[in-house]
PDB file of N, CA and C in Angstrom:
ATOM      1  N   UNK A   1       0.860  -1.177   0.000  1.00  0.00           N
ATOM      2  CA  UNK A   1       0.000   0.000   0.000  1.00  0.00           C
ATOM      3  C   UNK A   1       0.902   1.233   0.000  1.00  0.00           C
ATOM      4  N   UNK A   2       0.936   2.193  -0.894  1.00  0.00           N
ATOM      5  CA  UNK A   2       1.533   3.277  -0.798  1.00  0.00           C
ATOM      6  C   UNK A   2       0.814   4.622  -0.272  1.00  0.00           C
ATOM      7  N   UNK A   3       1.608   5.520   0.011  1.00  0.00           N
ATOM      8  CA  UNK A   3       1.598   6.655   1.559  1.00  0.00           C
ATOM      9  C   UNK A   3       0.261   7.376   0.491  1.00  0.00           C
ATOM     10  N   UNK A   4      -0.492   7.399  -0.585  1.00  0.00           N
ATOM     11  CA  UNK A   4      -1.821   7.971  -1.061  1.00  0.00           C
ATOM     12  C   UNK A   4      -2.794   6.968  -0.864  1.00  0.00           C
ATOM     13  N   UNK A   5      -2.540   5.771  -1.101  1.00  0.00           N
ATOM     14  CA  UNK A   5      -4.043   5.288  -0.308  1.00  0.00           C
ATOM     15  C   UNK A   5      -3.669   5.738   1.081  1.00  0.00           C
ATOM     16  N   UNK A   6      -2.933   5.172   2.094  1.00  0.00           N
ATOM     17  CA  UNK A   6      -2.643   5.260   3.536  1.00  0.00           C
ATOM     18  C   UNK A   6      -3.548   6.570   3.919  1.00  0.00           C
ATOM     19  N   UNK A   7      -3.407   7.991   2.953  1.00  0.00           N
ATOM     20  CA  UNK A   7      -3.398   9.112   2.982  1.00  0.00           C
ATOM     21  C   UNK A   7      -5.365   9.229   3.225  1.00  0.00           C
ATOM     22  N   UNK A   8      -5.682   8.298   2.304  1.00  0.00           N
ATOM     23  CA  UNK A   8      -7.276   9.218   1.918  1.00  0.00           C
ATOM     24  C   UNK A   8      -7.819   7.806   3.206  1.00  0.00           C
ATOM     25  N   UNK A   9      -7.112   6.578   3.368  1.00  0.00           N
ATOM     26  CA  UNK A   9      -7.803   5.865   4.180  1.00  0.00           C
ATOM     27  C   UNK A   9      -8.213   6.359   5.670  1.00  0.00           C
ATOM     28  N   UNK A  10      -6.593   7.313   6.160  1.00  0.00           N
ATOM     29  CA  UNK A  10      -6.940   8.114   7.328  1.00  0.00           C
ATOM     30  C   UNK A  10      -7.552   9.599   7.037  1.00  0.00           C
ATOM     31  N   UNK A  11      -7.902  10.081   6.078  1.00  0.00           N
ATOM     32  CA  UNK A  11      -8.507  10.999   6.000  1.00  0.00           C
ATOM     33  C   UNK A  11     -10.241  10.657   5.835  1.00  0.00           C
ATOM     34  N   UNK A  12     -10.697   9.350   5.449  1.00  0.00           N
ATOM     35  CA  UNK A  12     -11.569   8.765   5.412  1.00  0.00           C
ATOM     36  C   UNK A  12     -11.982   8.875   7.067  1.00  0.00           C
ATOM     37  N   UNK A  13     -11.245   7.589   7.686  1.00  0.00           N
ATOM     38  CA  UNK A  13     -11.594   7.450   9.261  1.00  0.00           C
ATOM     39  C   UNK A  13     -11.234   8.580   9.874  1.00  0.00           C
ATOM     40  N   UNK A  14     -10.837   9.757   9.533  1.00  0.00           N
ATOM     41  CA  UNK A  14     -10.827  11.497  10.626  1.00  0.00           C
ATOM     42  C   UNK A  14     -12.345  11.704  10.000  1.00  0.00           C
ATOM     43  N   UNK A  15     -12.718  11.936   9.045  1.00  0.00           N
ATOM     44  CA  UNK A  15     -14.074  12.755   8.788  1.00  0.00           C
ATOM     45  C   UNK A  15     -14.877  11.852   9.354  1.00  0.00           C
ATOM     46  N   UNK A  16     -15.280  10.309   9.332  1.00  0.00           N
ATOM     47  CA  UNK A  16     -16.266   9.688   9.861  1.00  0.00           C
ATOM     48  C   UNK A  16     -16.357   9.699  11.036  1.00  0.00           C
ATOM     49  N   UNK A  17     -15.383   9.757  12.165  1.00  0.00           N
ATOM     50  CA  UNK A  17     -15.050  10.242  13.704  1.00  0.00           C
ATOM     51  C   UNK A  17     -15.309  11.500  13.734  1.00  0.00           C
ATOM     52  N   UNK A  18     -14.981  12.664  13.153  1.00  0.00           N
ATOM     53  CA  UNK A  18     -15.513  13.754  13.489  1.00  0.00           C
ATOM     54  C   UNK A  18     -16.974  14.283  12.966  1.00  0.00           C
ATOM     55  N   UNK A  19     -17.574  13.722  11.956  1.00  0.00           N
ATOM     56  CA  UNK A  19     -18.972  13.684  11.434  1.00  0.00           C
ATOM     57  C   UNK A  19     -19.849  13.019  12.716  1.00  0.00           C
ATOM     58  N   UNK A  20     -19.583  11.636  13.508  1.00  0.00           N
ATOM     59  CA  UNK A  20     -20.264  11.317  14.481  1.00  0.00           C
ATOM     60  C   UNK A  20     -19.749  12.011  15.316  1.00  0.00           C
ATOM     61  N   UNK A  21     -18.567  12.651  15.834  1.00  0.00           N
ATOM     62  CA  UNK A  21     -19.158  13.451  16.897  1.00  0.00           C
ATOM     63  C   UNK A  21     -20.123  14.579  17.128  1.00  0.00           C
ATOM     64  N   UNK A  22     -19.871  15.620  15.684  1.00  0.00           N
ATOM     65  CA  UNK A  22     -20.527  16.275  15.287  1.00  0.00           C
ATOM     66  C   UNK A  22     -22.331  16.046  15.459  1.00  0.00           C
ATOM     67  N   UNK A  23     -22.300  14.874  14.807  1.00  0.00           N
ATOM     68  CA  UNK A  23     -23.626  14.298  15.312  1.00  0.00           C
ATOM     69  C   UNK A  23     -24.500  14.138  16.155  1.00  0.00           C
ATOM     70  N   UNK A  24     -23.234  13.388  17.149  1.00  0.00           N
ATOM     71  CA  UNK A  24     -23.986  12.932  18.386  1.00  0.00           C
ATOM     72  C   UNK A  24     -24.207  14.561  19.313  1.00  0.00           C
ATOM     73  N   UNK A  25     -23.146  15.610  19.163  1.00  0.00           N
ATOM     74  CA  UNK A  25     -23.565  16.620  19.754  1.00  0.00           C
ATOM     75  C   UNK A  25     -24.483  17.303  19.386  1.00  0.00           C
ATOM     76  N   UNK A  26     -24.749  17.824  17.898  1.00  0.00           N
ATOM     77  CA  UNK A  26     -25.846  18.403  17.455  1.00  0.00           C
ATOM     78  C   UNK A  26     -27.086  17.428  17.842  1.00  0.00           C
ATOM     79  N   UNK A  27     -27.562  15.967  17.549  1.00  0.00           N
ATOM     80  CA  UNK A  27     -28.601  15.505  18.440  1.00  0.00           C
ATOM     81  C   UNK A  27     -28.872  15.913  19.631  1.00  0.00           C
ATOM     82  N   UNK A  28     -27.703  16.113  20.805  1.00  0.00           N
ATOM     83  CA  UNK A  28     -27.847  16.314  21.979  1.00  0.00           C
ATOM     84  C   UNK A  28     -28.465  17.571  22.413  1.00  0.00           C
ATOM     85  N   UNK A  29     -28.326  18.893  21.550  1.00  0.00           N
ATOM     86  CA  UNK A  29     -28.591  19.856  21.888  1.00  0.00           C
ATOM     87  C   UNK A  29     -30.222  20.058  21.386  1.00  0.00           C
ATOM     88  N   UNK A  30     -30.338  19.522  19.968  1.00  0.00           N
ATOM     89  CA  UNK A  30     -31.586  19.382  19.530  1.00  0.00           C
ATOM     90  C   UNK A  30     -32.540  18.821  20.879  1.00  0.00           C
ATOM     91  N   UNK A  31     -32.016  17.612  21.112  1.00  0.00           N
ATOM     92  CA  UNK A  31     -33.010  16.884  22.110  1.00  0.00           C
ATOM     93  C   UNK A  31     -33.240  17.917  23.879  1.00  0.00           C
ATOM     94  N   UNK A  32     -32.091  18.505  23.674  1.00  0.00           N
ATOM     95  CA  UNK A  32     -32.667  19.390  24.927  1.00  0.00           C
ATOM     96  C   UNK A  32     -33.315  20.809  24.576  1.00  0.00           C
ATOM     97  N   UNK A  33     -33.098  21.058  23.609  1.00  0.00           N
ATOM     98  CA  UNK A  33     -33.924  22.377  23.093  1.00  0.00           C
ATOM     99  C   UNK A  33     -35.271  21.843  23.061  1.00  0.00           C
ATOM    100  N   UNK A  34     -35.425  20.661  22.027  1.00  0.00           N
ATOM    101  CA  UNK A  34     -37.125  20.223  21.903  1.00  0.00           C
ATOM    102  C   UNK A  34     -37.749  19.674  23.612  1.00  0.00           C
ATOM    103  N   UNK A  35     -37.289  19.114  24.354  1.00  0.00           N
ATOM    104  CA  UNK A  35     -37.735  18.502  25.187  1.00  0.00           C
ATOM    105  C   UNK A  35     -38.188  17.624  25.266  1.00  0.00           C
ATOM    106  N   UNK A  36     -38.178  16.640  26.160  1.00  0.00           N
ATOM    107  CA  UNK A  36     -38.664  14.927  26.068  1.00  0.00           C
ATOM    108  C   UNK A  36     -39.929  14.478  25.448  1.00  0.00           C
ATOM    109  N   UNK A  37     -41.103  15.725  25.839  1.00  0.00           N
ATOM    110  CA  UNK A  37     -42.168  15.126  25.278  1.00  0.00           C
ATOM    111  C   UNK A  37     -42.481  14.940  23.990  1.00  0.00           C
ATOM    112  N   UNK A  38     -41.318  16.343  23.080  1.00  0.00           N
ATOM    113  CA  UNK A  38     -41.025  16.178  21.491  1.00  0.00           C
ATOM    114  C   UNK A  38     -40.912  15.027  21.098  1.00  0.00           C
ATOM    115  N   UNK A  39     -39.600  15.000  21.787  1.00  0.00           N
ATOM    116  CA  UNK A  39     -38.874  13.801  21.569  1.00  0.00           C
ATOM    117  C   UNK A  39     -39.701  12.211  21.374  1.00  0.00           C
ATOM    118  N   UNK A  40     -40.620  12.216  23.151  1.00  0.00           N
ATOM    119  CA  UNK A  40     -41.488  11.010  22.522  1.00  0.00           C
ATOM    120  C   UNK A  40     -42.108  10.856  22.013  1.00  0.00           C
ATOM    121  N   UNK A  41     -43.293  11.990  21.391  1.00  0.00           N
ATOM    122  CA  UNK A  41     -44.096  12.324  20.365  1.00  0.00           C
ATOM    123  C   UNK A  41     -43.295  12.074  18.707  1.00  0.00           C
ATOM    124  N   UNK A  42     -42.038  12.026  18.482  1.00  0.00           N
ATOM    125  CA  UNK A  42     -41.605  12.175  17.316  1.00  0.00           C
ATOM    126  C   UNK A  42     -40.887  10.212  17.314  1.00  0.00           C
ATOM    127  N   UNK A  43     -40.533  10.324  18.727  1.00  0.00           N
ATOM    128  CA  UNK A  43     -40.657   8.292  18.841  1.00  0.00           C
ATOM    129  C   UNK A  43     -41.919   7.751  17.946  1.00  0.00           C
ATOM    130  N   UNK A  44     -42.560   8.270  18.665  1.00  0.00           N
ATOM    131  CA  UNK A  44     -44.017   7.454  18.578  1.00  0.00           C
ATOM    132  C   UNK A  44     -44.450   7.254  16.958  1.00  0.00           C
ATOM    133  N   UNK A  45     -44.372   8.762  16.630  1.00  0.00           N
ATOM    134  CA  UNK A  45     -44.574   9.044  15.025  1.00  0.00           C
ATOM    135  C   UNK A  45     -44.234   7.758  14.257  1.00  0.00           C
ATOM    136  N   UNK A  46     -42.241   7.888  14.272  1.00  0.00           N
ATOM    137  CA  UNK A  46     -41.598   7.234  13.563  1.00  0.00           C
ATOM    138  C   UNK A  46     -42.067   5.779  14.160  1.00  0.00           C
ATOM    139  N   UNK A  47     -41.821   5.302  15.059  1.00  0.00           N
ATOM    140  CA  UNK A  47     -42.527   3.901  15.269  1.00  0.00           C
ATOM    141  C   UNK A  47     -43.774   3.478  14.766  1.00  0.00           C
ATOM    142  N   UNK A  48     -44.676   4.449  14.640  1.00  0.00           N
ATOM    143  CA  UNK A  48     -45.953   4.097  13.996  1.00  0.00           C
ATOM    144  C   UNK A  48     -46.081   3.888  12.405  1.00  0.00           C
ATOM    145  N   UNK A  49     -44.907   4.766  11.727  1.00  0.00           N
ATOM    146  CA  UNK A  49     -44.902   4.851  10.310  1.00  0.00           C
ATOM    147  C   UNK A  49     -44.076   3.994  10.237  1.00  0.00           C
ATOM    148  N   UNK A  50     -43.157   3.432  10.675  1.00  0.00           N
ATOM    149  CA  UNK A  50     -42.053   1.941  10.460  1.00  0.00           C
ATOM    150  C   UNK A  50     -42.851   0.977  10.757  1.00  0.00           C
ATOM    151  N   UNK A  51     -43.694   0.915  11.394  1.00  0.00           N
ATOM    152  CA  UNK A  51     -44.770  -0.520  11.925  1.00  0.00           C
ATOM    153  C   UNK A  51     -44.078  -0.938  13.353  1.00  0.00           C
ATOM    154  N   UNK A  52     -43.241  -0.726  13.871  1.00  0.00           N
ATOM    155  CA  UNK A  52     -42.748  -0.704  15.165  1.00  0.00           C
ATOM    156  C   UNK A  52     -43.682  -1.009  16.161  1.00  0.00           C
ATOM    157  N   UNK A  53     -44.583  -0.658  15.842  1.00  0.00           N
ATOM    158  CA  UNK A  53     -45.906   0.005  17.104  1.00  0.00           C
ATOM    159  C   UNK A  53     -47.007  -0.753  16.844  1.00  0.00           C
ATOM    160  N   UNK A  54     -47.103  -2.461  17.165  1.00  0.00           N
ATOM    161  CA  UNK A  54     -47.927  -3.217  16.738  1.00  0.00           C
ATOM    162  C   UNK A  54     -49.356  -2.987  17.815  1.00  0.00           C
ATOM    163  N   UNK A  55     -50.114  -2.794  17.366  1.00  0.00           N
ATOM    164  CA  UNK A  55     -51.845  -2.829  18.348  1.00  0.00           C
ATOM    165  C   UNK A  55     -51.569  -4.200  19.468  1.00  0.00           C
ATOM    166  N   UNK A  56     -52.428  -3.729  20.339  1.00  0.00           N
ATOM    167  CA  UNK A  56     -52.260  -5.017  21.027  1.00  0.00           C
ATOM    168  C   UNK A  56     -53.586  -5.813  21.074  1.00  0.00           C
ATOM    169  N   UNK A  57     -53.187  -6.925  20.354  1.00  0.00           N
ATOM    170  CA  UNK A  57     -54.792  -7.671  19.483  1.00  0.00           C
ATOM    171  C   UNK A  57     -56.119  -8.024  21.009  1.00  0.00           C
ATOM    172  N   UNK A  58     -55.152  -8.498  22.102  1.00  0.00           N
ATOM    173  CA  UNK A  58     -55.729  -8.997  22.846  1.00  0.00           C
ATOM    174  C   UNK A  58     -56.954  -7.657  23.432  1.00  0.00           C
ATOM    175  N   UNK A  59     -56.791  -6.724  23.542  1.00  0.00           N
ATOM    176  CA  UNK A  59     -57.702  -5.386  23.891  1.00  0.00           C
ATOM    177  C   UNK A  59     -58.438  -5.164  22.803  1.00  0.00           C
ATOM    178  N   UNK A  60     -58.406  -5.168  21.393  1.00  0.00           N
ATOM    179  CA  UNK A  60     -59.478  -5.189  20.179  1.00  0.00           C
ATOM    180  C   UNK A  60     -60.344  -6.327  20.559  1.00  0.00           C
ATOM    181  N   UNK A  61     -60.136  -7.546  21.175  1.00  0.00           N
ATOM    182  CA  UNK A  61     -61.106  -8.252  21.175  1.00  0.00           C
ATOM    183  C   UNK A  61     -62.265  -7.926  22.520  1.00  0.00           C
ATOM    184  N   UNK A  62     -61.885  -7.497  22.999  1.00  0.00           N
ATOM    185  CA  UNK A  62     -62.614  -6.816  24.090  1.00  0.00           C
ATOM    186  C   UNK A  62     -64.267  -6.415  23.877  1.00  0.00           C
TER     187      UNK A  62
END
């Protein structure tokens, strides 16, 4: 392997380490600006539109 792959392979793994940190902090601040109940309201959403969020059959039969 010569020192230009070596080159873009660690320039590869610096941007993907600093893109998730980037990440995980901008989430963090988002999630405390919106507040939890956003937050579980926008859970709920996405769980409901993924199918995540199955009914619970046994209470329909009720």
């Amino acid at each position: 392997m010569n020192a230009s792959k070596r080159t873009h392979y660690v320039i590869f793994g610096l941007g993907a380490a600093a893109g998730s940190a980037v990440g995980l902090v901008l989430g963090s601040i988002l999630t405390y600006w919106l507040g939890k109940g956003t937050v579980r309201l926008v859970q709920r959403v996405f769980r409901r539109f993924t199918g995540g969020d199955q009914p619970n059959f046994e209470m329909l039969l009720q």
